[in-house]
C-alpha atoms as a PDB file:
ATOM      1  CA  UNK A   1     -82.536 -82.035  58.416  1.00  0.00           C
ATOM      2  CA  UNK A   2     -83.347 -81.357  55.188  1.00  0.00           C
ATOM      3  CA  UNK A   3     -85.679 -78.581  55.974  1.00  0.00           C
ATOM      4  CA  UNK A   4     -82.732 -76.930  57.997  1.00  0.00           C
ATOM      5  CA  UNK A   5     -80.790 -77.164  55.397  1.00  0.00           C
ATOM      6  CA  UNK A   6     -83.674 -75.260  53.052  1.00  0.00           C
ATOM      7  CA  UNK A   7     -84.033 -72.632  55.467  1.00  0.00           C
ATOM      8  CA  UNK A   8     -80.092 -72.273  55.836  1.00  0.00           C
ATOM      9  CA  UNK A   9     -80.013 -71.752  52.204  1.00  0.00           C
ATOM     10  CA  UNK A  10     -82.894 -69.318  51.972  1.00  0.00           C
ATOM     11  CA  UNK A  11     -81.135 -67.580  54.720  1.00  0.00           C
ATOM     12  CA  UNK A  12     -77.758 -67.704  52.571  1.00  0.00           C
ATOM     13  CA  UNK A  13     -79.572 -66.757  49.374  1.00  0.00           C
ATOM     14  CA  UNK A  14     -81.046 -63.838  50.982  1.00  0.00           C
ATOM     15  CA  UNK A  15     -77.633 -62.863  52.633  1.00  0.00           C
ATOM     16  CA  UNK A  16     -76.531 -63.251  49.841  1.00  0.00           C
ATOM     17  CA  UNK A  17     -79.133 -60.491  48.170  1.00  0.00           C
ATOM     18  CA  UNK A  18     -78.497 -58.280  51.247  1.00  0.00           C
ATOM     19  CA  UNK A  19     -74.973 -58.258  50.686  1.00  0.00           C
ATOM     20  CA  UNK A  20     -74.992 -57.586  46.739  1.00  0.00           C
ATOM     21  CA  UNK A  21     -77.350 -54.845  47.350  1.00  0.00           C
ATOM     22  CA  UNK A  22     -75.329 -53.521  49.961  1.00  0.00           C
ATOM     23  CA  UNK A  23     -72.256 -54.027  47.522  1.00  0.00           C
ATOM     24  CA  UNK A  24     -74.187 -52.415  44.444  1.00  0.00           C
ATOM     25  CA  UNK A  25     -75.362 -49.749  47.111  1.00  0.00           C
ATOM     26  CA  UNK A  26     -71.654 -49.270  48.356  1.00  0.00           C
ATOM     27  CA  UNK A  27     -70.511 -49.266  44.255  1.00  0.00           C
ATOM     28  CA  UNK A  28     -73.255 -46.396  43.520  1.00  0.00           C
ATOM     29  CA  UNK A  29     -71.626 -44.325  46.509  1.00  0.00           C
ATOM     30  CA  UNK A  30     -68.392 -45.008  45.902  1.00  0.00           C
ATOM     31  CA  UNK A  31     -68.995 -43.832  42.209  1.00  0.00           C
ATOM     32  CA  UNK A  32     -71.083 -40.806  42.872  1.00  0.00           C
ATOM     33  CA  UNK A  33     -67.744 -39.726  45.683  1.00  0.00           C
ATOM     34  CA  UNK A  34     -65.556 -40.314  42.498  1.00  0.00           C
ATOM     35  CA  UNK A  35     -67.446 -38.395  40.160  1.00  0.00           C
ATOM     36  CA  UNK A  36     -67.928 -35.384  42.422  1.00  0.00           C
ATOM     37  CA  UNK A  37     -63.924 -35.659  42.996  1.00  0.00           C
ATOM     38  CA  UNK A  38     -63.477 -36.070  39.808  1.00  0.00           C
ATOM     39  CA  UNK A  39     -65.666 -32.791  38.916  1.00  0.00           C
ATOM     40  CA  UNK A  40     -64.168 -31.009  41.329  1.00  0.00           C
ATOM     41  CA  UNK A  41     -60.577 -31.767  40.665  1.00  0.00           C
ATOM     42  CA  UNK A  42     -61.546 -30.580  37.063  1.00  0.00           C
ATOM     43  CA  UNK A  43     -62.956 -27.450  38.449  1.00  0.00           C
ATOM     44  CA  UNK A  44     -59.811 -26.779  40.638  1.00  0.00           C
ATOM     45  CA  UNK A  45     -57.923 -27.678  37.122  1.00  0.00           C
ATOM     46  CA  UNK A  46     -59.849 -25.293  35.646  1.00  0.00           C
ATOM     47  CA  UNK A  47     -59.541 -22.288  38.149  1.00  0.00           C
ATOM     48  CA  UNK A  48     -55.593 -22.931  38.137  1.00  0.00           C
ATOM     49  CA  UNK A  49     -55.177 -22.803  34.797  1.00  0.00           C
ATOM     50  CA  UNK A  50     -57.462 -19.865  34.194  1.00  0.00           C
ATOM     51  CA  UNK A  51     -55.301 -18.070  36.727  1.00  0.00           C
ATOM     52  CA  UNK A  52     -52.157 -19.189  34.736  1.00  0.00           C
ATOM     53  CA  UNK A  53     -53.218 -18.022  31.729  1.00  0.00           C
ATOM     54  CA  UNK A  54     -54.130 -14.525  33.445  1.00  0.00           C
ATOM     55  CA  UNK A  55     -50.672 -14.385  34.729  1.00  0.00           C
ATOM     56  CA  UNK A  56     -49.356 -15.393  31.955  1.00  0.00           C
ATOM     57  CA  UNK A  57     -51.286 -12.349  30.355  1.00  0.00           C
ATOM     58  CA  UNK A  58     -50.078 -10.263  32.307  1.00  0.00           C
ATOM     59  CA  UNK A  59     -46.897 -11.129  32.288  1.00  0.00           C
ATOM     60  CA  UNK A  60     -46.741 -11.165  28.354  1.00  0.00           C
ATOM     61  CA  UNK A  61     -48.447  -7.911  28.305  1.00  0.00           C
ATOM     62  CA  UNK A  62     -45.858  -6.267  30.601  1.00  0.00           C
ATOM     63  CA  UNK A  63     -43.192  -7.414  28.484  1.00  0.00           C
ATOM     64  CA  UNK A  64     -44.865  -5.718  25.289  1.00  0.00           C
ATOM     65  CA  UNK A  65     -45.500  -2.672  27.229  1.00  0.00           C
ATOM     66  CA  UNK A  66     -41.810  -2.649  27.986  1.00  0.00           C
ATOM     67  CA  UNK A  67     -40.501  -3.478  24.539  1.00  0.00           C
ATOM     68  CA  UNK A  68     -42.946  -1.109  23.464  1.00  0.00           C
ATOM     69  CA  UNK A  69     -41.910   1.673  25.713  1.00  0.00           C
ATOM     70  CA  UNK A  70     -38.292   1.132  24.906  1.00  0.00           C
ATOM     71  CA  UNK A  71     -38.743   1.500  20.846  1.00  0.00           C
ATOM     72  CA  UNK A  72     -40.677   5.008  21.690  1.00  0.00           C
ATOM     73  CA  UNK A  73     -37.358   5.848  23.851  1.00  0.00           C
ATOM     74  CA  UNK A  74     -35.156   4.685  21.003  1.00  0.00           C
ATOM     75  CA  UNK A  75     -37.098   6.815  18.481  1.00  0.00           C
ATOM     76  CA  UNK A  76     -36.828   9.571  20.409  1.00  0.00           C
ATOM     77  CA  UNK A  77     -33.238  10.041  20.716  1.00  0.00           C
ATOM     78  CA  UNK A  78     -33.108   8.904  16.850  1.00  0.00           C
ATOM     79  CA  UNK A  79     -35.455  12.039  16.588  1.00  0.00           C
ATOM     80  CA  UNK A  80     -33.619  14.413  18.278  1.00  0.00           C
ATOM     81  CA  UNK A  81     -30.303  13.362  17.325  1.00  0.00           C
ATOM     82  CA  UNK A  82     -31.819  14.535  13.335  1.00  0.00           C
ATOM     83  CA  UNK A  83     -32.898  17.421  14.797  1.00  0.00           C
ATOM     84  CA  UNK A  84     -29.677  18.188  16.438  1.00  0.00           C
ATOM     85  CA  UNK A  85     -27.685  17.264  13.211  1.00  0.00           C
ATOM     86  CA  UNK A  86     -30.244  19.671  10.826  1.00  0.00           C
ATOM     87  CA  UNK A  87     -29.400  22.487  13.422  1.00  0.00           C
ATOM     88  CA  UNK A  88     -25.941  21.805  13.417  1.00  0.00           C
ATOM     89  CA  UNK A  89     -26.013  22.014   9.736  1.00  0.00           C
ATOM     90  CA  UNK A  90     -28.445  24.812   9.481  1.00  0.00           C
ATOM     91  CA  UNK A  91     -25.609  27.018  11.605  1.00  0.00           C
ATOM     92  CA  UNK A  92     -22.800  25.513   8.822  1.00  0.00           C
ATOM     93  CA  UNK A  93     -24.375  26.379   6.036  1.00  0.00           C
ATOM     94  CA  UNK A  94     -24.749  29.684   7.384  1.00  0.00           C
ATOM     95  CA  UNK A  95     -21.355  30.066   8.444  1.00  0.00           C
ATOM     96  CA  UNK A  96     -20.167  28.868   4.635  1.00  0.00           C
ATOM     97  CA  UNK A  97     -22.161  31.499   2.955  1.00  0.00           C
ATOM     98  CA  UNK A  98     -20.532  33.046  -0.042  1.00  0.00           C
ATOM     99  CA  UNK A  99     -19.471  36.407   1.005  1.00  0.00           C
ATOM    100  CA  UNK A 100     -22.357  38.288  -0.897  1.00  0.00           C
ATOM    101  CA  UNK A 101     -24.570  36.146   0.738  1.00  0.00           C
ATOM    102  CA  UNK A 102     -23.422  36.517   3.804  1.00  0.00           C
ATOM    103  CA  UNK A 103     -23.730  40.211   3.812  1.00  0.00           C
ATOM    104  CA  UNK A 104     -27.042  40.122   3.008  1.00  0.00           C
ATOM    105  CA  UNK A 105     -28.315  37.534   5.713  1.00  0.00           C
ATOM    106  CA  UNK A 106     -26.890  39.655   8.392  1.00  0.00           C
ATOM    107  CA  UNK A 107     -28.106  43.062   6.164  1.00  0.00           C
ATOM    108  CA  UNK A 108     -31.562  41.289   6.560  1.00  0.00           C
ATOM    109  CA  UNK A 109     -30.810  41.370  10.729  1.00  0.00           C
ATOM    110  CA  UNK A 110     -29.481  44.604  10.822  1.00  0.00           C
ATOM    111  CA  UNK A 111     -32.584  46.175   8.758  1.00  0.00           C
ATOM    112  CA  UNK A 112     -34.795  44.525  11.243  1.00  0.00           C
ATOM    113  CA  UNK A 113     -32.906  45.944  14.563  1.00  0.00           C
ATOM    114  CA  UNK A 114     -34.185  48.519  16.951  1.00  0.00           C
ATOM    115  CA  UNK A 115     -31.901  51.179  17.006  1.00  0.00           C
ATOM    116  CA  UNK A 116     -32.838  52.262  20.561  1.00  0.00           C
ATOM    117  CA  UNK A 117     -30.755  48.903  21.417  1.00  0.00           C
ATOM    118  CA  UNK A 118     -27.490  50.477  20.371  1.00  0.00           C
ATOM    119  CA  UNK A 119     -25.486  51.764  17.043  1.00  0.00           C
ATOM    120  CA  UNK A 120     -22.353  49.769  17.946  1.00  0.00           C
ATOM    121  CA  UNK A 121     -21.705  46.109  16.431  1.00  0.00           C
ATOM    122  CA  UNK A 122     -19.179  44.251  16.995  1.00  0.00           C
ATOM    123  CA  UNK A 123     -18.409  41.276  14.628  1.00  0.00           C
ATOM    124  CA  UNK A 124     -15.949  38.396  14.447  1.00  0.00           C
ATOM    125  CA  UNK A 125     -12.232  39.566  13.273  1.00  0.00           C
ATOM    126  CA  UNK A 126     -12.800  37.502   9.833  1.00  0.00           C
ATOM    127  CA  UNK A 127     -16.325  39.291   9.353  1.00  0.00           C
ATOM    128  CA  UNK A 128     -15.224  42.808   9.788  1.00  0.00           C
ATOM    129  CA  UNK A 129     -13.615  43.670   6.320  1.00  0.00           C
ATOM    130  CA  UNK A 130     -16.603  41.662   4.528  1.00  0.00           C
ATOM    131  CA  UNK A 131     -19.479  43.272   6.743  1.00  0.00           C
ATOM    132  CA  UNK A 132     -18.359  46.328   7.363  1.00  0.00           C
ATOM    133  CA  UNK A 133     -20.027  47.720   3.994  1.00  0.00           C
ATOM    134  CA  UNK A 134     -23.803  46.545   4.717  1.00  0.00           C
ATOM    135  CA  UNK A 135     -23.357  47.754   8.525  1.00  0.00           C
ATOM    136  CA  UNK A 136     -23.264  51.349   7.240  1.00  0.00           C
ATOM    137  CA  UNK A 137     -25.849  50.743   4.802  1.00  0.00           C
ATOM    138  CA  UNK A 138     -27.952  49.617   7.545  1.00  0.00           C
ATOM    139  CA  UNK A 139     -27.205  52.698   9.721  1.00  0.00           C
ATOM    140  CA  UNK A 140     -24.881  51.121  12.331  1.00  0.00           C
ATOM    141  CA  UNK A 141     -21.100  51.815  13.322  1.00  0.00           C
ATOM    142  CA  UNK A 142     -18.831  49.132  12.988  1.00  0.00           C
ATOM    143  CA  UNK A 143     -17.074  48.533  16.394  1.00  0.00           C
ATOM    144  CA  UNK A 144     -12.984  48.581  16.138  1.00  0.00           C
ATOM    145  CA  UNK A 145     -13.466  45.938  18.517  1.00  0.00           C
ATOM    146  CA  UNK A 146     -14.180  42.126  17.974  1.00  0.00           C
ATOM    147  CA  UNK A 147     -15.708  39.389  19.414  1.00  0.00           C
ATOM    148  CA  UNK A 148     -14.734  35.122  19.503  1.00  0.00           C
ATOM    149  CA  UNK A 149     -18.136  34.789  17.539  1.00  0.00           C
ATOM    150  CA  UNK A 150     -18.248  32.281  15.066  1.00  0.00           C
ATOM    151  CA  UNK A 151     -20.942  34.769  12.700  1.00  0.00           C
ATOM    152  CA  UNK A 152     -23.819  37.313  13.233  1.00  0.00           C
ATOM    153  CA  UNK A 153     -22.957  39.912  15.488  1.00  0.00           C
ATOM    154  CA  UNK A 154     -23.259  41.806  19.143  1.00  0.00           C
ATOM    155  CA  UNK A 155     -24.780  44.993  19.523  1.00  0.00           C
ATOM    156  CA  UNK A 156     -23.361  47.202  21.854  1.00  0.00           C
ATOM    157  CA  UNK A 157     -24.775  50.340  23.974  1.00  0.00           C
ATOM    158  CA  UNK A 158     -22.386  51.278  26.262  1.00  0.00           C
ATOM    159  CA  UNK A 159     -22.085  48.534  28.988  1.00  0.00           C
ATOM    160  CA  UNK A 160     -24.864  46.736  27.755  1.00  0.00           C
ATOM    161  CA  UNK A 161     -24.135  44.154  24.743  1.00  0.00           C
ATOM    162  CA  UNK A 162     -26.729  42.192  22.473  1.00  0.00           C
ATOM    163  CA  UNK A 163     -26.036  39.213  21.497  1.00  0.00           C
ATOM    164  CA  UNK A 164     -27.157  38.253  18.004  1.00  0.00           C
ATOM    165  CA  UNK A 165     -24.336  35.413  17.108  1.00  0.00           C
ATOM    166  CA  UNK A 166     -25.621  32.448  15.013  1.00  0.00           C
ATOM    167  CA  UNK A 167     -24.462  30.601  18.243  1.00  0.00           C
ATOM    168  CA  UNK A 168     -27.117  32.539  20.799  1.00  0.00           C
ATOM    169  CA  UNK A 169     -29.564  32.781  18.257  1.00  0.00           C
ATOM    170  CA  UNK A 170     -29.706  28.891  18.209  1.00  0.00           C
ATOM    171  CA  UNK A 171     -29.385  28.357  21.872  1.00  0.00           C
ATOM    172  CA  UNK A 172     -32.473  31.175  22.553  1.00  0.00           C
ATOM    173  CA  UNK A 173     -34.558  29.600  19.537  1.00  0.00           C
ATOM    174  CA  UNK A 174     -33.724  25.882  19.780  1.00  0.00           C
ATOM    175  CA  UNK A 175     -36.889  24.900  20.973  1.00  0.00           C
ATOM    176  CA  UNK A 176     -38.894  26.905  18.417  1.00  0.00           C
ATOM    177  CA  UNK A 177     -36.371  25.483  15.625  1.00  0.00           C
ATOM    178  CA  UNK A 178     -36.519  21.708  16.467  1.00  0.00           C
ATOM    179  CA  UNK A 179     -40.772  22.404  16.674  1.00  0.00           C
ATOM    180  CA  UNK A 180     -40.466  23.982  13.227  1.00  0.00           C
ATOM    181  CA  UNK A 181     -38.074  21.587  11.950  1.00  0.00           C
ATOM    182  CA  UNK A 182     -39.543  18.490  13.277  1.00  0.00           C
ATOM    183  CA  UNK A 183     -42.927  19.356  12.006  1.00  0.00           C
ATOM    184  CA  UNK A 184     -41.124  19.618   8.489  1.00  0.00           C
ATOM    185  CA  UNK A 185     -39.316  16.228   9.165  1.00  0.00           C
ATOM    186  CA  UNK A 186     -41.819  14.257  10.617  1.00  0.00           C
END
């Protein structure tokens, strides 16, 4: 019985062998199908977070773009609303000349008229005492009639009327003023 037993051991013993072998085999592959989880959980990490940062890029960079495109917008309208005051004040100052002055602006614009356009002008009811001087100087009649013109004057031939108020003067020329003006102010 004794050699029985010695062979049931040796058979134990190497069951025994088999079995941590198989369990250290089993351990290796159980490790090497956590560490390729494991790397490609990071990888998946990775790739998710890459793509949250990109949206979050985006995102951010849309936002600047926007805030961005709104201060250009708001500048703007700061811009014109200068150049709209400096015309505004432009036609004031103008209109406030000293008489003397005054006369010779519009003497400056009556030298430089075509008189094929028409001899006729026609001024506001408050310019016609203080113009009517440097309109015959200039070689124009001063109409009996007047005109709701805040300055300058119309020129009229017949039907046809030109007008030459500070007012249409800054509508026809607005563009070319706020180009001039803005390249002085900015």
């Amino acid at each position: 019985m004794n050699d029985g037993k010695i062979i049931i051991d040796k058979i134990i013993a190497e069951a025994e062998k088999v079995a941590d072998a198989t369990l250290k085999q089993a351990q290796k592959e159980v490790d090497s199908i956590l560490k390729a989880a494991q790397d490609k959980a990071g990888k998946e990490a990775d790739a998710l977070e890459r793509a949250a940062n990109s949206e979050a890029d985006k995102v951010r960079s849309k936002e600047i773009s926007g805030a961005e495109m709104q201060a250009k917008k708001a500048i703007l309208e700061q811009k014109q609303n200068i150049l709209a005051d400096v015309i505004a004040e432009a036609e004031k100052r103008l209109l406030s000349l000293e008489d003397a002055e005054y006369a010779k602006v519009i003497g400056g614009m009556l030298a430089k008229l075509d008189k094929s356009l028409g001899t006729e002008i026609i001024v506001s009811p408050k310019d016609a005492a203080r113009l009517a001087a440097v309109v015959q100087e200039n070689g124009f009649q001063l109409s009996e009639k007047t005109a709701d013109i805040s300055g300058g004057f119309i020129v009229k031939n017949g039907d046809i009327e030109y007008n030459y108020s500070f007012e249409s003067i800054i509508t026809v020329e607005k563009e070319a003023i706020r180009q001039t003006a803005a390249q002085i102010l900015f």
